[in-house]
Protein backbone atom coordinates (compact mmCIF):
# COMPACT_ATOMS: atom_id res chain seq x y z
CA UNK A 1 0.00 0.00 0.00
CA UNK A 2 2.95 2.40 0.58
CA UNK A 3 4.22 2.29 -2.87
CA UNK A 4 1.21 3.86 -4.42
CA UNK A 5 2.08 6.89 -2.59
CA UNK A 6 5.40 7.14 -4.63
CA UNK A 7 3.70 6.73 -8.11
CA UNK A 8 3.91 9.35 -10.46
CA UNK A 9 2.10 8.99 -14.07
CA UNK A 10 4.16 9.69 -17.60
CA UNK A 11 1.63 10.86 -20.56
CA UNK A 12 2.85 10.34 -23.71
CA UNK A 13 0.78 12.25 -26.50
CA UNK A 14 0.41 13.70 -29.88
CA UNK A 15 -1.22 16.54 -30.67
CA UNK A 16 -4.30 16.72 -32.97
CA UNK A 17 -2.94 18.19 -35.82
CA UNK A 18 -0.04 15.60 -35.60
CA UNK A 19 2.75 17.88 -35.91
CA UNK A 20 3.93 18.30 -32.23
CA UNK A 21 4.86 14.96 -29.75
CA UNK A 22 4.74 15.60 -25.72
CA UNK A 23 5.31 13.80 -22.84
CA UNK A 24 4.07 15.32 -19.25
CA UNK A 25 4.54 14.31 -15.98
CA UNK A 26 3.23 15.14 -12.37
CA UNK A 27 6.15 13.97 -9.78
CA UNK A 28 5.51 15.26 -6.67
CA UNK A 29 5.01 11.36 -5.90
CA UNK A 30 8.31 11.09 -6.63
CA UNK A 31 9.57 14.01 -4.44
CA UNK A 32 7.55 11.83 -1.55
CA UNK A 33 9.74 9.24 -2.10
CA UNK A 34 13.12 10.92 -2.56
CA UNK A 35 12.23 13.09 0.53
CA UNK A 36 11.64 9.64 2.83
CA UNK A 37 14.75 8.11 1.14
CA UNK A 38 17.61 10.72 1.41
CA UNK A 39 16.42 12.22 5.16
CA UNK A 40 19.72 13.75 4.82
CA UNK A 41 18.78 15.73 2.04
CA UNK A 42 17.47 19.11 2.62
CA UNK A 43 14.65 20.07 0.25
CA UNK A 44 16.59 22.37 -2.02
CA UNK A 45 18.94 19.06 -2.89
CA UNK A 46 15.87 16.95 -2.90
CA UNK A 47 14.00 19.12 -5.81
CA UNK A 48 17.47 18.76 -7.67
CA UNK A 49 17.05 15.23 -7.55
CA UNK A 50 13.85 15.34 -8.35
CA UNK A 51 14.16 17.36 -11.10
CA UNK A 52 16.25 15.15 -12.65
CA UNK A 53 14.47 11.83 -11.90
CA UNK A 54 11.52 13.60 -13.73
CA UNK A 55 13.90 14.47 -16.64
CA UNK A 56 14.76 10.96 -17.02
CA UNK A 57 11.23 9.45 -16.98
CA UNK A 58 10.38 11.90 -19.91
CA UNK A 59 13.68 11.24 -21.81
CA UNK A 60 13.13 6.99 -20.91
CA UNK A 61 9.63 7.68 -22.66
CA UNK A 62 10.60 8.09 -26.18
CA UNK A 63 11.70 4.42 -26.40
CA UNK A 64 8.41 3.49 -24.93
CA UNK A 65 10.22 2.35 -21.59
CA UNK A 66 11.37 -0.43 -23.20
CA UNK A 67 15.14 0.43 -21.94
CA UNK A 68 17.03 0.98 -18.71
CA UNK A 69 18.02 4.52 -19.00
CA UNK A 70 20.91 6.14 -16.38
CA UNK A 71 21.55 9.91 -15.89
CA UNK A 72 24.37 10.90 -14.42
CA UNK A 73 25.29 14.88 -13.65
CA UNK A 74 28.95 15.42 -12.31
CA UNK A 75 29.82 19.19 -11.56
CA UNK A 76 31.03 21.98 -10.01
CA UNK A 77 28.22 23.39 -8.06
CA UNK A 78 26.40 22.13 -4.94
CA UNK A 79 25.82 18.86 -5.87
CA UNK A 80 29.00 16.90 -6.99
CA UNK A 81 27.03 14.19 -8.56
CA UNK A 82 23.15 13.37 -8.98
CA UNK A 83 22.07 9.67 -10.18
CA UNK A 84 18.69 8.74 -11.74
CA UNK A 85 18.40 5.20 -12.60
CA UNK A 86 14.95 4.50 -14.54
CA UNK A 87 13.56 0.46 -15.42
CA UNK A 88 11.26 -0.52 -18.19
CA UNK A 89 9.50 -2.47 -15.16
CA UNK A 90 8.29 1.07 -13.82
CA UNK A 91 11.03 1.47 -10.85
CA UNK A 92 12.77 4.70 -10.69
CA UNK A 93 15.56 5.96 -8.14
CA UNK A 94 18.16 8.40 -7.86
CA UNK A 95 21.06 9.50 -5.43
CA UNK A 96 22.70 12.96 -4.94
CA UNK A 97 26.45 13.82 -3.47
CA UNK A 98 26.93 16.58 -1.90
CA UNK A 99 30.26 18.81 -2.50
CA UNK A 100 32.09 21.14 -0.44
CA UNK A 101 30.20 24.23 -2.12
CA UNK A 102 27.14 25.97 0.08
CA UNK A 103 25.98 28.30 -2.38
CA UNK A 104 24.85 28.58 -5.72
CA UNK A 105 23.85 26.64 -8.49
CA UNK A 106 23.36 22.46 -7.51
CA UNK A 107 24.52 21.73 -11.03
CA UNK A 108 27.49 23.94 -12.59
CA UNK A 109 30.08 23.85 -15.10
CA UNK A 110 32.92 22.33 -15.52
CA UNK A 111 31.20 18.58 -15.74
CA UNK A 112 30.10 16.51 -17.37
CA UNK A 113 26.60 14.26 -18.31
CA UNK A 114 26.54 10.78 -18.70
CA UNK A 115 23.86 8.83 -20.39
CA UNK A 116 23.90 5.23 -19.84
CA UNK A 117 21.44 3.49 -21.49
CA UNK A 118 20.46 -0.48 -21.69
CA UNK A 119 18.34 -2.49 -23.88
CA UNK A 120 16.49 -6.13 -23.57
CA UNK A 121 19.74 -7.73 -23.96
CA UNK A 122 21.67 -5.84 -21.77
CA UNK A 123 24.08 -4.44 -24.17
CA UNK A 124 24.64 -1.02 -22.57
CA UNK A 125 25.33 2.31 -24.87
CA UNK A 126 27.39 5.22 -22.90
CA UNK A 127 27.54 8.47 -23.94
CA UNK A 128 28.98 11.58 -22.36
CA UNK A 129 28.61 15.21 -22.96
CA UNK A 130 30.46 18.49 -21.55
CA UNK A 131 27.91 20.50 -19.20
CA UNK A 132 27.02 23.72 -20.48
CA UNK A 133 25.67 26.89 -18.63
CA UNK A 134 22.41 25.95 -16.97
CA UNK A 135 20.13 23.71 -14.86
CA UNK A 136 19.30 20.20 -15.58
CA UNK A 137 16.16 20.77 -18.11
CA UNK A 138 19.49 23.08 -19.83
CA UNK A 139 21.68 19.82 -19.86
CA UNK A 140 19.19 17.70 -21.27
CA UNK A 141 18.11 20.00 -24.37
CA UNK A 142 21.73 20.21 -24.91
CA UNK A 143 22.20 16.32 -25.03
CA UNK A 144 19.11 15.83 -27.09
CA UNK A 145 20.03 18.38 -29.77
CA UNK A 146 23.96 17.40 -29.68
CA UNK A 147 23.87 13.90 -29.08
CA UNK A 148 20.20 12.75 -30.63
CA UNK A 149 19.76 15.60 -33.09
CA UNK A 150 16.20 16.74 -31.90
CA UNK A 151 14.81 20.00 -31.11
CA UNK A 152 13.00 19.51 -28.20
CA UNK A 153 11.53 22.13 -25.22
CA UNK A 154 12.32 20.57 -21.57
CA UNK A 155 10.71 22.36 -18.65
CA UNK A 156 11.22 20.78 -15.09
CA UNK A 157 9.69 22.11 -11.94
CA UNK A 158 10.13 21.61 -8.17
CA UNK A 159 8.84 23.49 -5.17
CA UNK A 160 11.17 23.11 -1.97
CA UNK A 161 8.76 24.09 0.08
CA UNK A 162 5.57 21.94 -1.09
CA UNK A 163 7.26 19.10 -3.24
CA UNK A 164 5.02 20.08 -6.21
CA UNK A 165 6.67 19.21 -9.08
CA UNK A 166 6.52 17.97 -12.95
CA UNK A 167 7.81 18.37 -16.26
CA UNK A 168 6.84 18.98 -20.01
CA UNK A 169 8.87 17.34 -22.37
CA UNK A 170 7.79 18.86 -26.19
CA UNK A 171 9.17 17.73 -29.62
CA UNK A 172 7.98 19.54 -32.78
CA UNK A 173 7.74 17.32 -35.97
CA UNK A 174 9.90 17.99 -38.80
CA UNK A 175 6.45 19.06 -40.61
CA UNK A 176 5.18 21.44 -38.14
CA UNK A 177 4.29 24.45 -39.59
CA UNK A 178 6.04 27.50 -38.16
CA UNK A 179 2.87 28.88 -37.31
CA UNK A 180 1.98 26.06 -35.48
CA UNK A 181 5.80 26.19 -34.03
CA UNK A 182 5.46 29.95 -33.12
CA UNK A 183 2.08 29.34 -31.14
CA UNK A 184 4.44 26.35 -29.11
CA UNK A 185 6.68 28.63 -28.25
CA UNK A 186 4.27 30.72 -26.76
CA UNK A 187 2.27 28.01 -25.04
CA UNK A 188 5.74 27.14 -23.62
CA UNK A 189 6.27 30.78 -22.26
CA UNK A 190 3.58 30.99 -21.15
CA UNK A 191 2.99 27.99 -18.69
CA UNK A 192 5.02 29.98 -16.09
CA UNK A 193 1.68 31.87 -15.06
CA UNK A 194 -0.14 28.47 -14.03
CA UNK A 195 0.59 27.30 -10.35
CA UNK A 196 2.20 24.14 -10.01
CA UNK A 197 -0.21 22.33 -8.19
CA UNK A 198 -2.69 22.85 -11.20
CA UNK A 199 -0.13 21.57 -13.98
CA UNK A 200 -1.82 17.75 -14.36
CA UNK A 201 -0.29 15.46 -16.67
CA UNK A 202 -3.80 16.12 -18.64
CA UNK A 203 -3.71 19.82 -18.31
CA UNK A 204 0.02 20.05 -19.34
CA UNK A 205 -1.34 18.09 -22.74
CA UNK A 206 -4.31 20.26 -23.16
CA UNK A 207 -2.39 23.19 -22.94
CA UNK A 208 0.08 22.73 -25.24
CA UNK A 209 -2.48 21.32 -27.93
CA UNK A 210 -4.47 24.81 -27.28
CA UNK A 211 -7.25 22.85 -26.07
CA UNK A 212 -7.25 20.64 -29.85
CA UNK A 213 -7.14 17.76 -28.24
CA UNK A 214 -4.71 14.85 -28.67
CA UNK A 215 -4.24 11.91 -30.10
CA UNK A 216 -2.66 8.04 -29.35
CA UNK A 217 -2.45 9.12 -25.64
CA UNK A 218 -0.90 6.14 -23.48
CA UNK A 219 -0.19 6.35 -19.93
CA UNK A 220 2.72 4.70 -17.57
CA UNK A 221 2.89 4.45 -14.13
CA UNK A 222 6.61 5.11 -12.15
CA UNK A 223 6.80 4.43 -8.81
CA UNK A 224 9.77 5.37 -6.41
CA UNK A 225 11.44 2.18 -5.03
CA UNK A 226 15.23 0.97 -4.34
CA UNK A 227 15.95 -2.22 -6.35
CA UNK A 228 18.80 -3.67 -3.82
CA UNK A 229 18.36 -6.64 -1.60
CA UNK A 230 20.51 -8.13 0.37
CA UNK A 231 20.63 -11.31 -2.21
CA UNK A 232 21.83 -8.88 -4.89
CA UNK A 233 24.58 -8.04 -2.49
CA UNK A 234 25.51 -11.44 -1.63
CA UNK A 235 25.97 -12.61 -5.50
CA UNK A 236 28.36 -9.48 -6.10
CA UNK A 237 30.34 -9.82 -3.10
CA UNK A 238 30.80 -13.61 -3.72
CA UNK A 239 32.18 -13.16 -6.93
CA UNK A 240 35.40 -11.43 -5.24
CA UNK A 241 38.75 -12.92 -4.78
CA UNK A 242 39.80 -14.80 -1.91
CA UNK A 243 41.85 -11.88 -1.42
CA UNK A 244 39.50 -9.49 -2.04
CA UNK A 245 37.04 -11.04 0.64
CA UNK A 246 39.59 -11.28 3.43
CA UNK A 247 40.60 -7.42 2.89
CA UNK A 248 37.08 -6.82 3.48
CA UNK A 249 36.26 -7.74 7.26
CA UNK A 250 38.79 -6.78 10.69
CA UNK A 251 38.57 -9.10 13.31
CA UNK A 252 35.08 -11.08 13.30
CA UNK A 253 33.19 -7.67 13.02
CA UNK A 254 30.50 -8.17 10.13
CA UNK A 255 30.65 -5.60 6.95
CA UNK A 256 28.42 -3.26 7.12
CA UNK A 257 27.52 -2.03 3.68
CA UNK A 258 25.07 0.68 2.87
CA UNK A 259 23.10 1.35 -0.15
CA UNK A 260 23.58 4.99 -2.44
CA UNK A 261 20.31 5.16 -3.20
CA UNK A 262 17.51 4.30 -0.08
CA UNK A 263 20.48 4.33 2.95
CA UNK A 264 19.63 0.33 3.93
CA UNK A 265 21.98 -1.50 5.85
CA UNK A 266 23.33 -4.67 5.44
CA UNK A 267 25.25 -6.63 7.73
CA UNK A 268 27.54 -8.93 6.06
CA UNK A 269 29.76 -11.51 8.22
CA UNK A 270 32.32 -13.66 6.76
CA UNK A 271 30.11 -17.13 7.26
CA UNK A 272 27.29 -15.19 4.33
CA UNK A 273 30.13 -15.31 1.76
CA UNK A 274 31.84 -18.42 2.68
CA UNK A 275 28.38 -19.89 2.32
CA UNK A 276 28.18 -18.92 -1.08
CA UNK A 277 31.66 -20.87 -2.15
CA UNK A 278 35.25 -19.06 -2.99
């Protein structure tokens, strides 16, 4: 019953006239969850990471989810990294490291973005991409325009104070008319007078089809929720050298080994990996 407080809903559409493709998102579920995973997180950093879990459920969304896609922002500013790590299953999680910096931007140039994505068979592609001057939603036009070669409009959203947040991911079609594309631009604009509580996955739709209606609208469902167990663990920490193993424990003191991304703690004594072989 707890998970459904952490789902947040992806809407892919077209527009009516077929000439722009959107995807929009409410994630303040997923601010819930980051907020009751990091505790050590104050809300500033926990809108950062939220902003970019939401920026990597829109981007995972063009391939229909049918990937696991990584993002990975490494900078100068507040945040030395931030980590969002999105399934086809629907499970999406994230991480953020703080750096020495108190002020300022969270992400900031020098850096770099990583894009790590893998398909059915596990065959992973890697791609990396000098940060430029901006926020996250910056980073990401910049990959999708340097790396992908599409004009696209990326606006992300988080409230530190009330955890509302969201995002509006909107690709015009090679045919799209620049009429139609000048009227975009000014839906886009102009979304900054709606409060954020009121921008619904359906609203954010209607609004940028002017209230046309769309068309082939399909829903998925994200929820917030760590993938480790302590299984998982086991298996990789078996596979190490005999070496590698003994260097791990002093004394007869278990190994206690925390998880980046939801802070659980596993005890690990030298009898769990002996039980698994050398």
């Amino acid at each position: 019953m707890a998970e459904s407080i952490h789902q947040a809903r992806v809407l892919k559409a077209l527009t009516q006239d077929r000439h722009i493709r959107l995807s929009s998102m409410d994630a303040s579920p997923l601010w819930d969850g980051v907020r009751r995973g990091h505790p050590h997180l104050d809300p500033a950093a926990c809108a950062c990471l939220t902003e970019l879990l939401t920026a990597t459920a829109l981007l995972q969304g063009r391939t229909a989810f049918a990937e696991r896609l990584q993002l990975l922002v490494k900078g100068a500013g507040r945040a030395r990294a931030v980590v969002a790590d999105c399934w086809p299953d629907g499970t999406i999680r994230g991480v953020l490291d703080l750096s020495a910096v108190e002020s300022g931007d969270w992400v900031s140039a020098p850096g770099l973005l990583q894009v790590m994505r893998s398909n059915a068979t596990g065959q992973p592609y890697i791609g990396n991409l000098a940060l430029v001057e901006g926020g996250i939603q910056v980073q990401l036009e910049h990959y999708l325009q340097s790396s992908e070669q599409i004009q696209a409009s990326l606006t992300l959203w988080c409230d530190p104070g009330t955890g509302e947040a969201g995002g509006l991911l909107v690709e015009p079609l090679p045919d799209c008319p620049p009429a139609r594309l000048a009227r975009l631009v000014q839906a886009i604009e102009s979304l900054e007078v709606v409060p954020f509580w009121e921008r619904t996955a359906e609203f954010l739709a209607n609004w940028i089809s002017q209230g046309e209606g769309t068309e082939e609208a399909t829903a998925t469902v994200l929820f917030y929720r760590c993938r480790c167990t302590r299984q998982a663990l086991l298996e990789t920490l078996r596979r190490f050298s005999l070496e590698q193993k003994a260097d791990l424990f002093k004394g007869d003191e278990p190994l206690e080994v925390r998880c980046d991304y939801c802070g659980t703690l596993y005890p690990i004594t030298r009898l769990d990996l002996i039980a698994g072989g050398a």
